[in-house]
N, C-alpha and C. Protein backbone atom coordinates (compact mmCIF):
# COMPACT_ATOMS: atom_id res chain seq x y z
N UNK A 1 0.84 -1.18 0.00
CA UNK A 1 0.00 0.00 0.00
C UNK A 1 0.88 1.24 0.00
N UNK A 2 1.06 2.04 -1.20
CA UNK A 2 1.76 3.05 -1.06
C UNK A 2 1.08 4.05 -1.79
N UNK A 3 1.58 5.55 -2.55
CA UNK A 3 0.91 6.05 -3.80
C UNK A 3 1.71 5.76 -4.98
N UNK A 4 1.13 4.99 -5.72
CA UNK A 4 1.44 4.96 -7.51
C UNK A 4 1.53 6.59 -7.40
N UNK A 5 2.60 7.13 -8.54
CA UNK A 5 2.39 8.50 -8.51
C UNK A 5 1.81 8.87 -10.18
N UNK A 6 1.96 7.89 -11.26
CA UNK A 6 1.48 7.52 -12.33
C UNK A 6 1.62 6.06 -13.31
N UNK A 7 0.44 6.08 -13.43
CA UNK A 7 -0.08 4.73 -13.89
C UNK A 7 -0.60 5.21 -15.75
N UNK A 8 -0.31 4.87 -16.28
CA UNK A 8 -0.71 5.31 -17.65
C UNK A 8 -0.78 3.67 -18.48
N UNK A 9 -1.56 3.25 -19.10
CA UNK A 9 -1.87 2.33 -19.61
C UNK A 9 -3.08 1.84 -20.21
N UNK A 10 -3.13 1.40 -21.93
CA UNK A 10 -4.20 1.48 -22.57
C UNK A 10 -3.94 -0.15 -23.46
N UNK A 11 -5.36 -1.09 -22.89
CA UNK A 11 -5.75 -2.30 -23.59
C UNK A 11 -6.13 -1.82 -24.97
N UNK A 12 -6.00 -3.03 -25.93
CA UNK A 12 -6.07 -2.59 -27.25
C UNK A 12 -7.85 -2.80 -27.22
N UNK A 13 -8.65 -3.82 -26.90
CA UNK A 13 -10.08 -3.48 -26.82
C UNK A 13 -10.90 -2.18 -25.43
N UNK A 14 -10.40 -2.99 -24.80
CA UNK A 14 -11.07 -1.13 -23.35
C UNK A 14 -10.18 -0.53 -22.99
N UNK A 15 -10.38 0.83 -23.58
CA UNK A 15 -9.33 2.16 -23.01
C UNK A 15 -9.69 2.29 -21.75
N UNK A 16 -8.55 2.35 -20.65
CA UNK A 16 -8.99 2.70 -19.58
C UNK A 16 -7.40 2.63 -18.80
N UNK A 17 -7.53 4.09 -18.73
CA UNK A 17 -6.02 4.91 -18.21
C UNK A 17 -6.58 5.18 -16.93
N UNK A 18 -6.14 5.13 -15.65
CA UNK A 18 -5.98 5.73 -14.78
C UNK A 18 -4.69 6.32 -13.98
N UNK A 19 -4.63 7.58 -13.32
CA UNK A 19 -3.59 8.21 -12.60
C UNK A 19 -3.58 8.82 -11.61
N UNK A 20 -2.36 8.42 -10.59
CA UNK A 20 -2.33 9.09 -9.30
C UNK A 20 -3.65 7.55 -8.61
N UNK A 21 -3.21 6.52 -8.31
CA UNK A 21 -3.59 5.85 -7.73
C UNK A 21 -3.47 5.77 -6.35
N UNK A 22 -4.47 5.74 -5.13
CA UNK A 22 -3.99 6.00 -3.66
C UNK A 22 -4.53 4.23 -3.44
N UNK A 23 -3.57 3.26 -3.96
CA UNK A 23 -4.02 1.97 -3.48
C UNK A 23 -5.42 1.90 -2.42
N UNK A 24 -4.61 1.92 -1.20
CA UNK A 24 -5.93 1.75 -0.24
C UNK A 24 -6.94 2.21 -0.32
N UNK A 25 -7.27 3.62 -0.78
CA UNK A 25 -8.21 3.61 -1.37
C UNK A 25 -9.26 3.43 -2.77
N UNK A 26 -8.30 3.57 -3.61
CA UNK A 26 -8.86 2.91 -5.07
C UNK A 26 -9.51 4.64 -5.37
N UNK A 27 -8.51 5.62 -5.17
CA UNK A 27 -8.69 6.82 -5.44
C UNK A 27 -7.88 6.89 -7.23
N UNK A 28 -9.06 7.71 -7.77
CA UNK A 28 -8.56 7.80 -9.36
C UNK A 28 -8.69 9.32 -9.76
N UNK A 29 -8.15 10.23 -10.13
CA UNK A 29 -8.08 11.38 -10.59
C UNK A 29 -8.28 11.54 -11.84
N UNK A 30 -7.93 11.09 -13.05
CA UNK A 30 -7.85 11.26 -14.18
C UNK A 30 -8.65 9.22 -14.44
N UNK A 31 -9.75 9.20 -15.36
CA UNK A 31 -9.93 7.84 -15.83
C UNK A 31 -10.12 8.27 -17.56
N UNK A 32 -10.40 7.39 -18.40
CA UNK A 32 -10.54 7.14 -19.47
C UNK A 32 -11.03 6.07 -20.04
N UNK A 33 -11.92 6.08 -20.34
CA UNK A 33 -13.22 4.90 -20.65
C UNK A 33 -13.77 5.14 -22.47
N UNK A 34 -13.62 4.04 -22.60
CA UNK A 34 -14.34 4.13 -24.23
C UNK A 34 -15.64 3.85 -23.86
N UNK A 35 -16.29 4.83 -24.59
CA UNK A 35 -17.90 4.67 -24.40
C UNK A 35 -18.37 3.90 -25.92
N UNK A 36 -17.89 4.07 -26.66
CA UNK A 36 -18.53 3.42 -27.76
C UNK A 36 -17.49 3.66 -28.91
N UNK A 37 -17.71 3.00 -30.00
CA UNK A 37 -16.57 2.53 -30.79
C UNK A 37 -16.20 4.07 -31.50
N UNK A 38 -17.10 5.41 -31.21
CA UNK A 38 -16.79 6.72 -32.04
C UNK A 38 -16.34 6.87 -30.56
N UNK A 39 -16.55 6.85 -29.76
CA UNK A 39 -16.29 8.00 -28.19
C UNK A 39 -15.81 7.43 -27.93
N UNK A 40 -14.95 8.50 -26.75
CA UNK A 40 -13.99 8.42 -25.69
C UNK A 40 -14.25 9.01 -24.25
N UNK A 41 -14.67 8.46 -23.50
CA UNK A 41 -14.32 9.71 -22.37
C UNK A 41 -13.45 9.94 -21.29
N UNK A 42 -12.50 10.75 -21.01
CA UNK A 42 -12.37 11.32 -19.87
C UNK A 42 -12.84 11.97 -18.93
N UNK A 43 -12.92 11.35 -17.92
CA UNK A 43 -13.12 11.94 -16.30
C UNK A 43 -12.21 12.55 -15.84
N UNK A 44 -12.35 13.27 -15.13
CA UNK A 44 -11.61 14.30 -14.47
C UNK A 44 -11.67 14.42 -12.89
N UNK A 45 -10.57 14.18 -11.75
CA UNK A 45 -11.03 14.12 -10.95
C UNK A 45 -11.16 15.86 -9.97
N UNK A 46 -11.29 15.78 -8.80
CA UNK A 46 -11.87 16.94 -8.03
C UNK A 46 -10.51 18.08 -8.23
N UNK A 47 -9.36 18.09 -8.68
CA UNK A 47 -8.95 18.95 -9.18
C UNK A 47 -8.38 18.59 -10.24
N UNK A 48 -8.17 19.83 -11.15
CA UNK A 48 -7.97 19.66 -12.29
C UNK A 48 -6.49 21.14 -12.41
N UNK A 49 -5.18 20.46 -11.42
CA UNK A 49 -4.65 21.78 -11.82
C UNK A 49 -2.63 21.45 -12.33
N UNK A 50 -1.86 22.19 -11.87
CA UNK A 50 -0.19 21.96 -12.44
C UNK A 50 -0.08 20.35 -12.16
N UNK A 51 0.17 20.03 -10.65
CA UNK A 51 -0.08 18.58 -10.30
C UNK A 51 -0.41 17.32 -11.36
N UNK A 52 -1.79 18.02 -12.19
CA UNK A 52 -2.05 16.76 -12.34
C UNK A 52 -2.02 17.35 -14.55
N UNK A 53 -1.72 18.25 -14.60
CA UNK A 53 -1.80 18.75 -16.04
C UNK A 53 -0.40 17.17 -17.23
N UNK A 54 0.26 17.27 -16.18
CA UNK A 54 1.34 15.92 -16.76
C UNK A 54 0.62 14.59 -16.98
N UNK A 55 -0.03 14.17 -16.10
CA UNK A 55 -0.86 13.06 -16.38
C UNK A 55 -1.76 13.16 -17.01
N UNK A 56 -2.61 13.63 -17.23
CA UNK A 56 -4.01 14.15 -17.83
C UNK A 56 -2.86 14.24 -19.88
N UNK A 57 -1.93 15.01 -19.74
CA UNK A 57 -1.29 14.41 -21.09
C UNK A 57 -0.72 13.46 -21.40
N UNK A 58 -0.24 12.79 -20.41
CA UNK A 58 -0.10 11.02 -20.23
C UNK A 58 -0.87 10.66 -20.83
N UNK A 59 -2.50 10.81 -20.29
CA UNK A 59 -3.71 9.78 -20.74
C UNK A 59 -4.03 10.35 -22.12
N UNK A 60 -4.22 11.52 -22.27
CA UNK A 60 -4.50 12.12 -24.07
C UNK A 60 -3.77 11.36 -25.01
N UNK A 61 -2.50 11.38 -24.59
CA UNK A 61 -1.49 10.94 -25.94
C UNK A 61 -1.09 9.11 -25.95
N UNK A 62 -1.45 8.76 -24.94
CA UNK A 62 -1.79 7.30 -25.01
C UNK A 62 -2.94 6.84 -25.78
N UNK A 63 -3.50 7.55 -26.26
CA UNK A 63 -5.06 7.21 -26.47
C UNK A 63 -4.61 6.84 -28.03
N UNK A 64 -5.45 5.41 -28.10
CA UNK A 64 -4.78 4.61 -29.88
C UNK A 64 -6.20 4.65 -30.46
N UNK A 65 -5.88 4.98 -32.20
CA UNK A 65 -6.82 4.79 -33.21
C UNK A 65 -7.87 6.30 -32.87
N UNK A 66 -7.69 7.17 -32.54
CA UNK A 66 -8.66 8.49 -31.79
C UNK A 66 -9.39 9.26 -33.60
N UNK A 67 -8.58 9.14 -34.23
CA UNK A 67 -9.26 9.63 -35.74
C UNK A 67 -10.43 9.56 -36.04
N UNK A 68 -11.18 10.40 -36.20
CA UNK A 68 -13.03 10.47 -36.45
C UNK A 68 -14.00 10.23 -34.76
N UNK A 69 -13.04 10.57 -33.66
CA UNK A 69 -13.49 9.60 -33.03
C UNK A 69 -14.25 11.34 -31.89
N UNK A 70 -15.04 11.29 -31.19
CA UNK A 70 -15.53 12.46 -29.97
C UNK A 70 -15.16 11.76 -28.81
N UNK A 71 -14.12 13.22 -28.39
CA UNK A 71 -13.59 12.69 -26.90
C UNK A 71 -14.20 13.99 -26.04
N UNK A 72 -14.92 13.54 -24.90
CA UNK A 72 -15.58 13.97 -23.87
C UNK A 72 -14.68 14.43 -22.80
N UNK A 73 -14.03 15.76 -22.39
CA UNK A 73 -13.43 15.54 -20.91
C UNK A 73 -14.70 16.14 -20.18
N UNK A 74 -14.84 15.24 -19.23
CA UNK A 74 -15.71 15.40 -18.36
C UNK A 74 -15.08 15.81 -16.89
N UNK A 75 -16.25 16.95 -16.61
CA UNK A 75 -15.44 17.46 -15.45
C UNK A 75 -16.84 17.37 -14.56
N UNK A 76 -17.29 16.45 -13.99
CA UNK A 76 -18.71 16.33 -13.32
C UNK A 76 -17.85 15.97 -12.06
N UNK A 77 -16.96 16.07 -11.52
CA UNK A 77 -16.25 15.98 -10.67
C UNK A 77 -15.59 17.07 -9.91
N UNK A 78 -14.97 17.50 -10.75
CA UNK A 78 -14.04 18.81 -10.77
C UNK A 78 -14.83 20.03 -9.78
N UNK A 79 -14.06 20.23 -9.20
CA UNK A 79 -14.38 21.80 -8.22
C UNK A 79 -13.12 22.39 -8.67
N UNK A 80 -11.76 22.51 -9.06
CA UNK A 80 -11.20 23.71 -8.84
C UNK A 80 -10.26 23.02 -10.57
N UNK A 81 -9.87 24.14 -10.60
CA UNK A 81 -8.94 24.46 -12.41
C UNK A 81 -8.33 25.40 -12.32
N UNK A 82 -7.04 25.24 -12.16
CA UNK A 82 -6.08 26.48 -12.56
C UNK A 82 -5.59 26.92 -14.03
N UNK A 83 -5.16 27.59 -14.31
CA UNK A 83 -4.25 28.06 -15.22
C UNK A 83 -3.68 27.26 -16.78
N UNK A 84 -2.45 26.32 -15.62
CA UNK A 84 -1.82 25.62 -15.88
C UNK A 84 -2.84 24.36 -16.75
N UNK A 85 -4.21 24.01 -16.10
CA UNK A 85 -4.95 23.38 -16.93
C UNK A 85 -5.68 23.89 -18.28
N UNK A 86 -5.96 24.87 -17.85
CA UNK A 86 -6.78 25.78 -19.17
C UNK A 86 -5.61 25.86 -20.38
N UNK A 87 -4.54 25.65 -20.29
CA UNK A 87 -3.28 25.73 -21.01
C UNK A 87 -2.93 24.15 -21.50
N UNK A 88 -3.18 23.58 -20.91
CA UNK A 88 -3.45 22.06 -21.22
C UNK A 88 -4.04 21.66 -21.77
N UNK A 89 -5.90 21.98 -21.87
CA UNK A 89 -6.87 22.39 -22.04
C UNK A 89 -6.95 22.30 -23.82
N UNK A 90 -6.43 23.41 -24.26
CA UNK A 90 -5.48 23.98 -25.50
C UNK A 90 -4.97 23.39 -26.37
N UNK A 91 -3.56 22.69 -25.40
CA UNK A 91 -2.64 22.00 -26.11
C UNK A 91 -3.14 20.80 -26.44
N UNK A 92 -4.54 20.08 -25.95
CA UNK A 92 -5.31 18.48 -26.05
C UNK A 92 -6.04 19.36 -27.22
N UNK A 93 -7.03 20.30 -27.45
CA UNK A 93 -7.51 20.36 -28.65
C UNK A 93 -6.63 20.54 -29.61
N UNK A 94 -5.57 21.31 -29.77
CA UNK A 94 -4.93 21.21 -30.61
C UNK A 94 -4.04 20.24 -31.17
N UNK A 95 -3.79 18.88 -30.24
CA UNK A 95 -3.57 17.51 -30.26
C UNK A 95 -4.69 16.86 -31.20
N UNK A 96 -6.01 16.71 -30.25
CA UNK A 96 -7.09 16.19 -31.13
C UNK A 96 -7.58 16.21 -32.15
N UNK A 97 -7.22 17.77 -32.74
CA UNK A 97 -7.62 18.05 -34.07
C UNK A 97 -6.46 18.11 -35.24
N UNK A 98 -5.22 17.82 -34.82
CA UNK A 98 -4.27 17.42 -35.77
C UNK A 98 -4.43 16.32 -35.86
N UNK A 99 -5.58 15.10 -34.75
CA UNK A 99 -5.39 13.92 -35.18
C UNK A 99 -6.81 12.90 -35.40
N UNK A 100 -7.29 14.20 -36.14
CA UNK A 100 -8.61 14.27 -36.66
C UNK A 100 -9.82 13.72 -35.55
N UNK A 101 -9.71 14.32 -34.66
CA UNK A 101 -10.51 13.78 -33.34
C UNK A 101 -11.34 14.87 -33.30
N UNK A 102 -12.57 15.18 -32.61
CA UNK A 102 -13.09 16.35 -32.10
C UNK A 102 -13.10 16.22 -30.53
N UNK A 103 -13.54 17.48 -30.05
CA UNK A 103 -13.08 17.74 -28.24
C UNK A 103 -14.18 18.26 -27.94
N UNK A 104 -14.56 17.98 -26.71
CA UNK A 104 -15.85 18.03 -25.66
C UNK A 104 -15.45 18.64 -25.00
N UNK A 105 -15.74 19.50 -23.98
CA UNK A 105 -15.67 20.01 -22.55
C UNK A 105 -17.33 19.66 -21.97
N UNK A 106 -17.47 18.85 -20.79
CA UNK A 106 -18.86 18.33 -20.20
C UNK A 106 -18.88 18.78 -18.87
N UNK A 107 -20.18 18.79 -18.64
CA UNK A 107 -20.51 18.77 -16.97
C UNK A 107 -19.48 19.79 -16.16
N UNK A 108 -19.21 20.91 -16.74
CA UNK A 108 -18.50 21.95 -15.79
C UNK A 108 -19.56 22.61 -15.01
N UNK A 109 -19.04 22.71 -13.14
CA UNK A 109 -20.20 23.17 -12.46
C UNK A 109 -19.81 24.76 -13.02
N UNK A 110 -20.77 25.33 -12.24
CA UNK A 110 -20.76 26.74 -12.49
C UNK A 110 -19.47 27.98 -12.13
N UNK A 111 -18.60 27.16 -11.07
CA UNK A 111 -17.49 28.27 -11.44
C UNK A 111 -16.42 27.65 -12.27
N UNK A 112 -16.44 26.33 -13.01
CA UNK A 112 -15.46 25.92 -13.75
C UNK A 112 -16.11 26.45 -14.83
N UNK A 113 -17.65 27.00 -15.21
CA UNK A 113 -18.03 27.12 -16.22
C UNK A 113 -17.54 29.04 -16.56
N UNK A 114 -18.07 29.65 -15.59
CA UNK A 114 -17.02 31.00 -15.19
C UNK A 114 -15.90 31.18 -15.53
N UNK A 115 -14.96 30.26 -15.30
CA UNK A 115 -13.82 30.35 -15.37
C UNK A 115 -13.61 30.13 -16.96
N UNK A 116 -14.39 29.55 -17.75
CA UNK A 116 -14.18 28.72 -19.34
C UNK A 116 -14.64 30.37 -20.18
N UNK A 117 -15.61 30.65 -19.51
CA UNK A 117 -16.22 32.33 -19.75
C UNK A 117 -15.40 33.12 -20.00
N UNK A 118 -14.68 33.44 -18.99
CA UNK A 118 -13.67 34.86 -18.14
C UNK A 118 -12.43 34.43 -19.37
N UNK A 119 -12.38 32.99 -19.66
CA UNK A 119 -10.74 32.70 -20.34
C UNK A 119 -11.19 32.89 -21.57
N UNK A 120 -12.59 32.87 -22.08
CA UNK A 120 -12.83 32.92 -23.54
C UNK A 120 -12.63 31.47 -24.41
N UNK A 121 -12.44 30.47 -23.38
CA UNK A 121 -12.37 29.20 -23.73
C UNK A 121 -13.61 28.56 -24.31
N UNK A 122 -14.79 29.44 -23.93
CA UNK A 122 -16.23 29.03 -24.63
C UNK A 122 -16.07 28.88 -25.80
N UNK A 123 -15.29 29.71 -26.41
CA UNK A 123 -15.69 30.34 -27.80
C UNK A 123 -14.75 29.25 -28.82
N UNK A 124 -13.47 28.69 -27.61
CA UNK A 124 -12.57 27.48 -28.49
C UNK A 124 -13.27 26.14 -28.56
N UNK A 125 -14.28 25.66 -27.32
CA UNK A 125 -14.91 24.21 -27.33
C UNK A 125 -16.33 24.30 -27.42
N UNK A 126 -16.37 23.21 -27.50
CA UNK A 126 -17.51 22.66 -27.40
C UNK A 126 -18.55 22.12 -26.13
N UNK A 127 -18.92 23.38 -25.51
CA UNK A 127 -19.34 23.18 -24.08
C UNK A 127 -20.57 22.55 -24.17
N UNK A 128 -21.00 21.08 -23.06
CA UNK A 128 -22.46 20.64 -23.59
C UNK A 128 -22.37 20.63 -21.87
């Protein structure tokens, strides 16, 4: 029982990356789940900030066959987002769409949704 500090790893039939593992508890910050043979999603866990911006591109750029495909980051979790993520944020759409993927932003509560506002990040994704 210790902390994994990153775990990055993707089966060729179920995507499913997790990072920042707290063993004993079976604590996950970042997951990645194929929802269906076009989708992808990422979860996001209760922060989303410098800490964890390295892993969270761990799990993006691990991700195999993503071409034609809608990837979801879901933040139905998430209470806080710094900077350093919104910059991350960025650098995954501009990943996704050199590799013919499209990008989601989901389930932001209302001050992650503020914050997507104030950065003008509305106007780059696709907020549902």
């Amino acid at each position: 029982m210790g902390f994994i500090k990153s775990v990055c790893s993707v089966e060729d039939k179920k995507i499913h990356i997790a990072c920042n593992i707290k063993t004993e508890e079976i604590f996950v910050t970042i997951l990645v789940k194929k929802q269906s043979d076009d989708s992808v999603h990422i979860i996001l866990g209760e922060r989303f900030d410098f800490p964890e911006v390295e892993h969270f591109k761990c799990c993006y750029e691990n991700l195999k066959d993503i071409a034609n495909k809608t990837i979801t980051i879901d933040f139905v979790f998430t209470k806080f987002v710094d900077s350093s993520a919104l910059g991350i944020l960025i650098a995954a759409r501009n990943y996704f769409k050199h590799n013919n993927a499209s990008l989601r932003l989901a389930n932001a509560n209302e001050t992650v949704s503020k914050l997507f506002f104030i950065s003008k990040l509305h106007k780059q994704f696709d907020i549902i």
